[in-house]
PDB file of N, CA and C in Angstrom:
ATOM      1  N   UNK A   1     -43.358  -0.760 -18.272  1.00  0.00           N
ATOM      2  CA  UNK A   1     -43.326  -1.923 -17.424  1.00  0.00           C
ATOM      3  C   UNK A   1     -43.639  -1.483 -16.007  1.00  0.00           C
ATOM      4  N   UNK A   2     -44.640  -2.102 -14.958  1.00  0.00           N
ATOM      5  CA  UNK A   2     -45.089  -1.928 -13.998  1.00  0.00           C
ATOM      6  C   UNK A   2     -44.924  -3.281 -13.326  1.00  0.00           C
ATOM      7  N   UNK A   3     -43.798  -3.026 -11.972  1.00  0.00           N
ATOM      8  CA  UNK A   3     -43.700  -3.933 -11.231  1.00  0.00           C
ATOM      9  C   UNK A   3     -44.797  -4.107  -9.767  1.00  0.00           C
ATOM     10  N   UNK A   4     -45.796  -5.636 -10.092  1.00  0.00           N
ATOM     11  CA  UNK A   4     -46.430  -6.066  -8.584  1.00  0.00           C
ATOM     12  C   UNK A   4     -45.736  -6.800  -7.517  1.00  0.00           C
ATOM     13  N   UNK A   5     -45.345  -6.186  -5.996  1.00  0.00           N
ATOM     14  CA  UNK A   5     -44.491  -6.861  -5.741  1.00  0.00           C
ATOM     15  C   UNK A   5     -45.455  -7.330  -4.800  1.00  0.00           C
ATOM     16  N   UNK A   6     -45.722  -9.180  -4.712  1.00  0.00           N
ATOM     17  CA  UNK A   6     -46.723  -9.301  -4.092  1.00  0.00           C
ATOM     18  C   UNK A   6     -46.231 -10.193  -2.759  1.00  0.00           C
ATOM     19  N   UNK A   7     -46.388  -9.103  -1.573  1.00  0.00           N
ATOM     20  CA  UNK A   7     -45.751  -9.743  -0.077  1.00  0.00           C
ATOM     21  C   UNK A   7     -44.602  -8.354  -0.057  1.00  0.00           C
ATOM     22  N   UNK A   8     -44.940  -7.490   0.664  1.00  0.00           N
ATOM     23  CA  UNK A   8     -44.231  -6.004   0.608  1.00  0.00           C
ATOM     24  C   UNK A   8     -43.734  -6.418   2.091  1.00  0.00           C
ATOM     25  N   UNK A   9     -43.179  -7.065   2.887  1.00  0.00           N
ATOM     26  CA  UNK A   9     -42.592  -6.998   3.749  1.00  0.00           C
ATOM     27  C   UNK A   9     -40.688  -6.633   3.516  1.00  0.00           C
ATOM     28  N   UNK A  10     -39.984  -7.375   4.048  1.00  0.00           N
ATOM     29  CA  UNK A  10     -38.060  -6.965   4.105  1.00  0.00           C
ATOM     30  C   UNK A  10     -37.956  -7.295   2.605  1.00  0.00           C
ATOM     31  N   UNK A  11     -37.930  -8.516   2.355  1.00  0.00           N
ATOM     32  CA  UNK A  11     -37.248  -8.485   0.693  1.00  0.00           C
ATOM     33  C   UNK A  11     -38.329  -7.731  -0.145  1.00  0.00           C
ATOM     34  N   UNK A  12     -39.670  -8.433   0.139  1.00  0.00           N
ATOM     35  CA  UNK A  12     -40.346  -7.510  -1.112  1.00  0.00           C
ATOM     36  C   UNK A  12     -40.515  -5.776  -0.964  1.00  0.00           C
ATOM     37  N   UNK A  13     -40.379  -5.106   0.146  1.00  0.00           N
ATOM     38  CA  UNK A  13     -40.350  -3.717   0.283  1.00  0.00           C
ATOM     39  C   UNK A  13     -38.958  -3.308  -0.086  1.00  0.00           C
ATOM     40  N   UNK A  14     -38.004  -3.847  -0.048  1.00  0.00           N
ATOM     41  CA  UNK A  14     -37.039  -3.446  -0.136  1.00  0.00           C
ATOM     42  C   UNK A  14     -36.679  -3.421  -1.617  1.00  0.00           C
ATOM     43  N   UNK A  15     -37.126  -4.662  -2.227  1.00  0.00           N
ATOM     44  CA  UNK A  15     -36.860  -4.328  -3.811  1.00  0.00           C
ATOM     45  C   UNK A  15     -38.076  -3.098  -4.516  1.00  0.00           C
ATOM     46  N   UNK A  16     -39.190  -3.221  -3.707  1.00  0.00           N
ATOM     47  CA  UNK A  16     -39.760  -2.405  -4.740  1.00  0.00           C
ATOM     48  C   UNK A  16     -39.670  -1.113  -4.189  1.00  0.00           C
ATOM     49  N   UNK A  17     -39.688  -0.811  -2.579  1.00  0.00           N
ATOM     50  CA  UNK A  17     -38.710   0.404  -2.742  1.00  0.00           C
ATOM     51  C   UNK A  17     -37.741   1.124  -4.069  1.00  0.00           C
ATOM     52  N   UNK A  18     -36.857  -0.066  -4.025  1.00  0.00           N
ATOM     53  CA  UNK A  18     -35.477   0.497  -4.556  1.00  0.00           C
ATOM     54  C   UNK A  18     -35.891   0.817  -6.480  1.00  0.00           C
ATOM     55  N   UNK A  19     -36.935  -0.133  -6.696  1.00  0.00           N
ATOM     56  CA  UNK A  19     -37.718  -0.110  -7.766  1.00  0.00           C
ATOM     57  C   UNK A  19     -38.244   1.379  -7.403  1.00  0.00           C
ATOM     58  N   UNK A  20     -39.085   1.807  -7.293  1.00  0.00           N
ATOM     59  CA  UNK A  20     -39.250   2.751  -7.055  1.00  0.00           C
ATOM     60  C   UNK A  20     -39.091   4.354  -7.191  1.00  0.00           C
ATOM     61  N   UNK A  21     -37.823   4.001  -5.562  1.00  0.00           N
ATOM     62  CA  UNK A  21     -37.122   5.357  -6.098  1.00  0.00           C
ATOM     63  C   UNK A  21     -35.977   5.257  -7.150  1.00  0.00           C
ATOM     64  N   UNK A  22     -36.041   4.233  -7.891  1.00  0.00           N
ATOM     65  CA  UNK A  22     -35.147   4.134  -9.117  1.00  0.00           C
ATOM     66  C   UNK A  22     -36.086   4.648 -10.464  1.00  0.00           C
ATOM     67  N   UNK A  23     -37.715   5.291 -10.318  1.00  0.00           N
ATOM     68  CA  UNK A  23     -38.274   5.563 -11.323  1.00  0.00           C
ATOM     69  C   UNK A  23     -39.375   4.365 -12.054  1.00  0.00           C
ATOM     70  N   UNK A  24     -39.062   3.626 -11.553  1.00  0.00           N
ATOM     71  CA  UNK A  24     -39.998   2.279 -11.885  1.00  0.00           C
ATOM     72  C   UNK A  24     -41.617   2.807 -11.794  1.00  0.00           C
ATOM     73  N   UNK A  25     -42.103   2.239 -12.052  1.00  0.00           N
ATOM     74  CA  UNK A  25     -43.693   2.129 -11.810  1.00  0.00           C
ATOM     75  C   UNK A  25     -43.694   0.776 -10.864  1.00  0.00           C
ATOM     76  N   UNK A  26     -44.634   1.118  -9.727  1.00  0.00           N
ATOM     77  CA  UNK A  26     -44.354  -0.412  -8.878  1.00  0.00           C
ATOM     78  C   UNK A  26     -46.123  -0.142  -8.125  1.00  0.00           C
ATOM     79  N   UNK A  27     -46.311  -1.636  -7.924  1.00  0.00           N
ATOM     80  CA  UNK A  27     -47.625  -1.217  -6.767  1.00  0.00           C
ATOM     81  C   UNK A  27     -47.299  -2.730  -5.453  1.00  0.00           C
ATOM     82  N   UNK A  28     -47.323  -2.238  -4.634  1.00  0.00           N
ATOM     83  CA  UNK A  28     -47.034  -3.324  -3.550  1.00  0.00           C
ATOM     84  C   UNK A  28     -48.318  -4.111  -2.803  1.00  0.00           C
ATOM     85  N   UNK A  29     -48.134  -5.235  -2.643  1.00  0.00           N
ATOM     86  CA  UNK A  29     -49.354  -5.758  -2.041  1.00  0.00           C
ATOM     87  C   UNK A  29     -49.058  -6.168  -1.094  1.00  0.00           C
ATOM     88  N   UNK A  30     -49.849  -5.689   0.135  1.00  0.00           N
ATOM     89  CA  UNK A  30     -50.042  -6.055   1.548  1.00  0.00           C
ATOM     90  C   UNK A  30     -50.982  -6.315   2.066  1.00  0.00           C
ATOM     91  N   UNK A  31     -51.087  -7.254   3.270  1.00  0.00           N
ATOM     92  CA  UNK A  31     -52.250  -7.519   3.351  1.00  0.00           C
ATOM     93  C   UNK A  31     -52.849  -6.674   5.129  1.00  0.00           C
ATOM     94  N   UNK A  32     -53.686  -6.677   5.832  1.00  0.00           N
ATOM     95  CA  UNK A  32     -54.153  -6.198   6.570  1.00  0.00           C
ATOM     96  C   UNK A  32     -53.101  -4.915   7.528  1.00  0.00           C
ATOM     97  N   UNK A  33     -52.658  -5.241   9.275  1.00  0.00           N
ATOM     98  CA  UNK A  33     -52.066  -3.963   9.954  1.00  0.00           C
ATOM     99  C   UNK A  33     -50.976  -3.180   8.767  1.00  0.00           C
ATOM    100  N   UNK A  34     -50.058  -4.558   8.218  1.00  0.00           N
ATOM    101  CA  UNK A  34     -49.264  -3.791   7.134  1.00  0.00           C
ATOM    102  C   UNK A  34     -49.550  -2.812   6.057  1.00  0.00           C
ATOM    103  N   UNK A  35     -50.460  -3.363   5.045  1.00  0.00           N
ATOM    104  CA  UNK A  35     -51.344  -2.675   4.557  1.00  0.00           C
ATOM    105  C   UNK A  35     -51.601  -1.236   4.802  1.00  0.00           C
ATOM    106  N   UNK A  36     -52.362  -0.680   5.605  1.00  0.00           N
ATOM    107  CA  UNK A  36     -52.754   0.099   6.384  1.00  0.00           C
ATOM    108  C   UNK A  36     -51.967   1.063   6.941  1.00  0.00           C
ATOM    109  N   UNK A  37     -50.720   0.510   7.391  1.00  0.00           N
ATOM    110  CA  UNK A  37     -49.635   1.476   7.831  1.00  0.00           C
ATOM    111  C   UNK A  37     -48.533   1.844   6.321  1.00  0.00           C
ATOM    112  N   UNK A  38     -48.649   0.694   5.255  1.00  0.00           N
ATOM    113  CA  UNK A  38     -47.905   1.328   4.032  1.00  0.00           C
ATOM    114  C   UNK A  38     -48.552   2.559   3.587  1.00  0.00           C
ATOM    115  N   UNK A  39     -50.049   2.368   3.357  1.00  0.00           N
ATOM    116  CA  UNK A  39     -51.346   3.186   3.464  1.00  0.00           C
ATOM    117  C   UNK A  39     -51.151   4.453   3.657  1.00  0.00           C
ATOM    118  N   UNK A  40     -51.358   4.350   5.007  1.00  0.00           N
ATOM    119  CA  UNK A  40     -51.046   5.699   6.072  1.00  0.00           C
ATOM    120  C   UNK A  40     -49.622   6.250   6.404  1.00  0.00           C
ATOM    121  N   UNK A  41     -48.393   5.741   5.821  1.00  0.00           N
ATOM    122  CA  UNK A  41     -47.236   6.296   6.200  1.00  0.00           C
ATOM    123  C   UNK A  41     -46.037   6.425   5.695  1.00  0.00           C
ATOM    124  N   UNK A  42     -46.395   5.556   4.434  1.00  0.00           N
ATOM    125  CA  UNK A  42     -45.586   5.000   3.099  1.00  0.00           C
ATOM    126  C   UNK A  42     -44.484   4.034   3.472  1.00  0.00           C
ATOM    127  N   UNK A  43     -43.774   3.641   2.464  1.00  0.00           N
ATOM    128  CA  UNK A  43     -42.719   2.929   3.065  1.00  0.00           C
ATOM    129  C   UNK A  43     -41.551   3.102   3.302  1.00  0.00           C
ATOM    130  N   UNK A  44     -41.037   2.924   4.533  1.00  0.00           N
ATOM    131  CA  UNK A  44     -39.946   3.514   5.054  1.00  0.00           C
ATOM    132  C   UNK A  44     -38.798   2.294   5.054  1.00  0.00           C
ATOM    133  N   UNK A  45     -37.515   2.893   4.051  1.00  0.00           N
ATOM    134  CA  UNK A  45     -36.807   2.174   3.562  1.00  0.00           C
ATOM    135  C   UNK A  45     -35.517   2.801   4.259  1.00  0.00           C
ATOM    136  N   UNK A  46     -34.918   1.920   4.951  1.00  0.00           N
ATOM    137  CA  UNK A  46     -33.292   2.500   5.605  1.00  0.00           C
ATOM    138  C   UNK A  46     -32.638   1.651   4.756  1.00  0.00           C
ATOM    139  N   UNK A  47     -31.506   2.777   3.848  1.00  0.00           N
ATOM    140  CA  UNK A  47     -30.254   2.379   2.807  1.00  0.00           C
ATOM    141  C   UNK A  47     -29.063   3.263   3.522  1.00  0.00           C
ATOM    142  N   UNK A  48     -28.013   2.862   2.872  1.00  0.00           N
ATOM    143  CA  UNK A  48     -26.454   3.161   3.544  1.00  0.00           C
ATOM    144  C   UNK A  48     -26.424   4.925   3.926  1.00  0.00           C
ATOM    145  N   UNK A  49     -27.248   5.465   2.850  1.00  0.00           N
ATOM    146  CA  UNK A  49     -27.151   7.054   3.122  1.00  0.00           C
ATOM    147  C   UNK A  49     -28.271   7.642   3.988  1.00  0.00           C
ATOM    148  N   UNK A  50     -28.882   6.924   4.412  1.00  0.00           N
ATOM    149  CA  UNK A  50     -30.480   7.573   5.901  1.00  0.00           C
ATOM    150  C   UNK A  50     -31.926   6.710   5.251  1.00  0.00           C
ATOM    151  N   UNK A  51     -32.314   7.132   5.655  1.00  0.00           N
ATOM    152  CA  UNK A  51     -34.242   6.491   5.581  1.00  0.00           C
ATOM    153  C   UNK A  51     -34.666   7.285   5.124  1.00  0.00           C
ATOM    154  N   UNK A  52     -35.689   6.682   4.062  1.00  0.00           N
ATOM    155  CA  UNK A  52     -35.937   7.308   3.057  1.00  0.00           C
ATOM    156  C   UNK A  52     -37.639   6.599   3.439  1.00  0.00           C
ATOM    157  N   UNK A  53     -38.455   8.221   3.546  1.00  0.00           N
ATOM    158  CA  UNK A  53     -39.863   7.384   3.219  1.00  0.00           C
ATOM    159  C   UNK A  53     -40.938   7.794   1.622  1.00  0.00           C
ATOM    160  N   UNK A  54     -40.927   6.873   1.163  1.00  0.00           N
ATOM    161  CA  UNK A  54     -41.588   6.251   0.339  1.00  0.00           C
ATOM    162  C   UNK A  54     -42.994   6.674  -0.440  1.00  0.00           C
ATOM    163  N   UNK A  55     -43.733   7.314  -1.076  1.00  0.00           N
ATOM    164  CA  UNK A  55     -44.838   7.227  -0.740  1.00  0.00           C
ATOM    165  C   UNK A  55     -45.558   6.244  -2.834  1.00  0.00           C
ATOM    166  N   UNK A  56     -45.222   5.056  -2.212  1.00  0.00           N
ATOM    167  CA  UNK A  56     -45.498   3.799  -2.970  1.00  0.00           C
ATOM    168  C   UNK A  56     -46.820   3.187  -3.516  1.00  0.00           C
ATOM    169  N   UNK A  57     -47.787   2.800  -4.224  1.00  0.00           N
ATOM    170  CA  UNK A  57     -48.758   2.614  -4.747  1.00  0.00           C
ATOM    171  C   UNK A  57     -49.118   1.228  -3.511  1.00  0.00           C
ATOM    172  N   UNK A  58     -49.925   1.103  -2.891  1.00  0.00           N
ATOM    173  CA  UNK A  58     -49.929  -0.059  -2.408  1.00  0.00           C
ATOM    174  C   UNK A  58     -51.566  -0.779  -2.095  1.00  0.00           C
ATOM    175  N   UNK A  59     -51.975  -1.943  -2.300  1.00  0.00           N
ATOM    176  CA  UNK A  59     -53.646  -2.556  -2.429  1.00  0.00           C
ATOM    177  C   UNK A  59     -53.475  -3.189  -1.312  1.00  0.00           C
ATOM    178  N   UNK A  60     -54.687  -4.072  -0.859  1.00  0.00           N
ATOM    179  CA  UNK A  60     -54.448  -5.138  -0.147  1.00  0.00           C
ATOM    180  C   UNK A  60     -54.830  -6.694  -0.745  1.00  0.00           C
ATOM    181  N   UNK A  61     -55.564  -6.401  -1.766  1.00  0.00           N
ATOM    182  CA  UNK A  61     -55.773  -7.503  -2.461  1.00  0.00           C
ATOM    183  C   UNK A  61     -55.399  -7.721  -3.992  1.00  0.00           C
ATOM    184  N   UNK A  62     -55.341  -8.986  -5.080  1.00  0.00           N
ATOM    185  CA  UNK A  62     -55.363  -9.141  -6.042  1.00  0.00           C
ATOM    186  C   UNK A  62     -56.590  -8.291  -7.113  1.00  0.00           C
ATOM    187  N   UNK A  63     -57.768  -8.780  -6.350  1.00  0.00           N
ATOM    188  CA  UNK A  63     -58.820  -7.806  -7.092  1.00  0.00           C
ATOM    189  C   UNK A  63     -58.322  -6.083  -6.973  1.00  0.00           C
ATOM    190  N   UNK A  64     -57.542  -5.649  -6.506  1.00  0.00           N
ATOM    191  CA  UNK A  64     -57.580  -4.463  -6.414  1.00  0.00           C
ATOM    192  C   UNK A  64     -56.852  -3.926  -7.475  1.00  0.00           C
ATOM    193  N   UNK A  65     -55.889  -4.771  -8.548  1.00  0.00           N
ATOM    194  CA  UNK A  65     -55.173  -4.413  -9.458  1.00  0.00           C
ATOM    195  C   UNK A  65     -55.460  -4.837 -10.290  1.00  0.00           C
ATOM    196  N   UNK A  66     -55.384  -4.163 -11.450  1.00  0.00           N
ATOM    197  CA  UNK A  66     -56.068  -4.188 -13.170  1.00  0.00           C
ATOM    198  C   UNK A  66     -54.650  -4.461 -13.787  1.00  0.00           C
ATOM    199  N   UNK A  67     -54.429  -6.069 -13.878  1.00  0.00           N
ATOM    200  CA  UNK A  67     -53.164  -6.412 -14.640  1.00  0.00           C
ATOM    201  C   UNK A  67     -53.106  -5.697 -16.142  1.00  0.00           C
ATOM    202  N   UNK A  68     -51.743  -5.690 -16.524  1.00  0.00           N
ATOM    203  CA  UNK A  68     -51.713  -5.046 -17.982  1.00  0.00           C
ATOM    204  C   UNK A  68     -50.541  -6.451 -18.407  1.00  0.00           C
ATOM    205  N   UNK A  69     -50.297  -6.174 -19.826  1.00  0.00           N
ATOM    206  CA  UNK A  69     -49.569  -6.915 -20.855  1.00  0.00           C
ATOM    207  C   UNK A  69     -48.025  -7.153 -19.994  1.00  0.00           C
ATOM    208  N   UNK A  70     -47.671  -5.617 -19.779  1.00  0.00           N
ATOM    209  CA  UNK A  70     -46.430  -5.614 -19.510  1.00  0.00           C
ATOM    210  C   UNK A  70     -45.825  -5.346 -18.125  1.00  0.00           C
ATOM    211  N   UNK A  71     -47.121  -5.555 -16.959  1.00  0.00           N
ATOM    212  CA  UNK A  71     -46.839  -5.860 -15.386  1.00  0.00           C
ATOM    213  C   UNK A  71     -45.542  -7.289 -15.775  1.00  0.00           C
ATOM    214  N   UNK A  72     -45.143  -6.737 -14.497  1.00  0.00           N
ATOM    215  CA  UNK A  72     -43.755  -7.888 -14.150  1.00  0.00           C
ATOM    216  C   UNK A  72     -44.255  -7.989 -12.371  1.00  0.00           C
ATOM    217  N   UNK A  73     -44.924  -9.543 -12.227  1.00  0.00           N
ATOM    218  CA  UNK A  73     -45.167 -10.332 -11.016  1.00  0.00           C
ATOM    219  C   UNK A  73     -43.904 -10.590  -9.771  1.00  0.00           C
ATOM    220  N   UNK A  74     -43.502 -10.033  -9.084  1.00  0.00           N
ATOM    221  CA  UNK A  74     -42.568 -10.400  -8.446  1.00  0.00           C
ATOM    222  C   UNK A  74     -43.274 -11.208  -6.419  1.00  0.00           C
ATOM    223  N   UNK A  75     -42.940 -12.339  -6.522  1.00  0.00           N
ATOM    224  CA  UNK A  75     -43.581 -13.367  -5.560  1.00  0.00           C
ATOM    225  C   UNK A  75     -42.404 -13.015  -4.491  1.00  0.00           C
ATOM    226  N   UNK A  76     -42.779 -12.340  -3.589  1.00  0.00           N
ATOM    227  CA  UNK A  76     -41.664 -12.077  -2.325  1.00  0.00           C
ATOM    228  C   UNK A  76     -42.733 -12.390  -0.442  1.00  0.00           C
ATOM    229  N   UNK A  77     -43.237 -13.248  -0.833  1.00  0.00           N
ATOM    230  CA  UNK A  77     -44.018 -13.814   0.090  1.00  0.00           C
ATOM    231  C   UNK A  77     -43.007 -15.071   0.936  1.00  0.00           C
ATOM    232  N   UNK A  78     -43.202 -15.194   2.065  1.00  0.00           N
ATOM    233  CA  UNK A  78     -42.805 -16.311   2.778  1.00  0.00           C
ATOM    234  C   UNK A  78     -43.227 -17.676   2.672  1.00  0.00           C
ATOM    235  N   UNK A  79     -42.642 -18.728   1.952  1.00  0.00           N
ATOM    236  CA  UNK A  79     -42.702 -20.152   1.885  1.00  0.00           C
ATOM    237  C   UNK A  79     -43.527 -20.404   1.976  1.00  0.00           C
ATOM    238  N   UNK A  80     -44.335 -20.794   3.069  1.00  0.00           N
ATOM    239  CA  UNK A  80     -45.478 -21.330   3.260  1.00  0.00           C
ATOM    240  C   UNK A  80     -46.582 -20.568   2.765  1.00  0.00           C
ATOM    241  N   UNK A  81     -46.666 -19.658   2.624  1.00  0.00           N
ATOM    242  CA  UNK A  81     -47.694 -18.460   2.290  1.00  0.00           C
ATOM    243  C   UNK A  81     -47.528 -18.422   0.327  1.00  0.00           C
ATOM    244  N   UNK A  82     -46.834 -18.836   0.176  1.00  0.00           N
ATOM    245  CA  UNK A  82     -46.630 -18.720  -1.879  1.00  0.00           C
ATOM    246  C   UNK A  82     -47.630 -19.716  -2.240  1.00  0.00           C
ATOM    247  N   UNK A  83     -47.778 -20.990  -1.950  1.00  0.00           N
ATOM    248  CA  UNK A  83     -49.110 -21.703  -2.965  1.00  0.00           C
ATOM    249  C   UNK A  83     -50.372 -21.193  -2.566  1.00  0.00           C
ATOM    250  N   UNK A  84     -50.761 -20.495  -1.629  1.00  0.00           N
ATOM    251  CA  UNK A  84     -52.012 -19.186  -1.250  1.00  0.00           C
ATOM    252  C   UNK A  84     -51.869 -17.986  -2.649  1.00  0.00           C
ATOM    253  N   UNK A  85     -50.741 -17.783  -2.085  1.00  0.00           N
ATOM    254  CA  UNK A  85     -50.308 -16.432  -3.000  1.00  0.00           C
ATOM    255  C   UNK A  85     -50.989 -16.625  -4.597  1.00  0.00           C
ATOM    256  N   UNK A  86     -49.836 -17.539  -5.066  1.00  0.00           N
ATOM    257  CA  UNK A  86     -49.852 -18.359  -6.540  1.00  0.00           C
ATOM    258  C   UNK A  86     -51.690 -18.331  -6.627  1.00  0.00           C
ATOM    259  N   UNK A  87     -51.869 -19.091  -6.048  1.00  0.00           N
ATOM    260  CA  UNK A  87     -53.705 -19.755  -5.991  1.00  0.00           C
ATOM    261  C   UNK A  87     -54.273 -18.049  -6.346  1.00  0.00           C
ATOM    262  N   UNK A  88     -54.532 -17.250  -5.534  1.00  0.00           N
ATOM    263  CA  UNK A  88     -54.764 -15.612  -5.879  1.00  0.00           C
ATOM    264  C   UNK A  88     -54.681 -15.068  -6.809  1.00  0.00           C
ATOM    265  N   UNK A  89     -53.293 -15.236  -7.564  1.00  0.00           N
ATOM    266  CA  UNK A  89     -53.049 -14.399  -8.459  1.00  0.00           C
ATOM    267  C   UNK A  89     -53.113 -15.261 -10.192  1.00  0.00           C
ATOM    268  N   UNK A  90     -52.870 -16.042  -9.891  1.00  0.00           N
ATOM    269  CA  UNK A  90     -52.677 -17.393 -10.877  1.00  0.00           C
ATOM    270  C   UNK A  90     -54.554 -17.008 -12.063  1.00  0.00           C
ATOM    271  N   UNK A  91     -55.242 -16.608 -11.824  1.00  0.00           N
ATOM    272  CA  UNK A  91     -56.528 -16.668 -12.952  1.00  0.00           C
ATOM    273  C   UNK A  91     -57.025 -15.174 -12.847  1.00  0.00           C
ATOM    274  N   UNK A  92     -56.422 -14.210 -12.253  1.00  0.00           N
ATOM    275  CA  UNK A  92     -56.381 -12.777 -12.572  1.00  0.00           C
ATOM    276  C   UNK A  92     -56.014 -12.769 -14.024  1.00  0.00           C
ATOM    277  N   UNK A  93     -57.212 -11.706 -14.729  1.00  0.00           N
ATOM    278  CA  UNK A  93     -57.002 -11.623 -16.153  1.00  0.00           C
ATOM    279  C   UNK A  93     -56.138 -10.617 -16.079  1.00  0.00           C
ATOM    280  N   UNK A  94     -55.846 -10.547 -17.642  1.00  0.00           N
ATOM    281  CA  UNK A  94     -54.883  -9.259 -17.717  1.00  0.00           C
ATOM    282  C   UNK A  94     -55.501  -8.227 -18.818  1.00  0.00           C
ATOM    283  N   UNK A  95     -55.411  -7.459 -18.569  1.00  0.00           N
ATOM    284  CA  UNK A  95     -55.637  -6.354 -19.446  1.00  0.00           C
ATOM    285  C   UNK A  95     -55.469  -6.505 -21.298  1.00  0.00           C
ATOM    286  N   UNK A  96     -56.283  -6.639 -22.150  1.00  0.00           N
ATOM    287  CA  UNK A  96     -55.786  -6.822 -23.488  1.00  0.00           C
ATOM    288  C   UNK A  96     -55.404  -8.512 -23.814  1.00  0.00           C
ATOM    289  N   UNK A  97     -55.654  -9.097 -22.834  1.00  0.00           N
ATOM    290  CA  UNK A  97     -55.183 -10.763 -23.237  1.00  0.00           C
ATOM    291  C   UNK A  97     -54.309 -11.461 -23.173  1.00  0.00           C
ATOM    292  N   UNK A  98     -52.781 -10.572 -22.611  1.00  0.00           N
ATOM    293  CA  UNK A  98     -51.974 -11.511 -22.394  1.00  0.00           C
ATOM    294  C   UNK A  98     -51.414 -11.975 -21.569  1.00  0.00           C
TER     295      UNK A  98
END
């Protein structure tokens, strides 16, 4: 199982962080300065025991990921920005058909 967490800012970096360094398979989607600095610097996650940086799978777009059967979609985008989101990701095929 491979988690997309799509909108890698506070909630979505923070879960797929924790996804992450919990062993997960994860790829984060960001879009432009963010992007770029996940990119170039990974993601830097402060938890109760210090900051921890990251070095996380991360795209900037939908085309950039080759869905599979058993990806798990996680929508951590801001309100207004989710029926964009949805619209994006919503007719991405998946790998094998399902």
């Amino acid at each position: 199982m491979r988690y997309i967490i799509i909108g890698s800012g506070a909630v979505g970096g923070s879960i797929g962080g924790r996804l992450h360094e919990s062993g997960r398979a994860v790829v984060l989607v960001a879009r432009g300065a963010h992007f770029e600095a996940l990119r170039d610097n990974g993601l830097r996650l402060t938890v109760p025991t210090g900051t921890l940086t990251l070095d996380v799978p991360v795209v900037p777009r939908p085309e950039d990921v080759e869905l599979r059967e058993d990806d798990v979609l996680v929508l951590a985008v801001k309100t207004q920005d989710s029926v964009a989101a949805l619209d994006a990701w919503a007719a991405r095929p998946v790998a094998g058909g399902g």
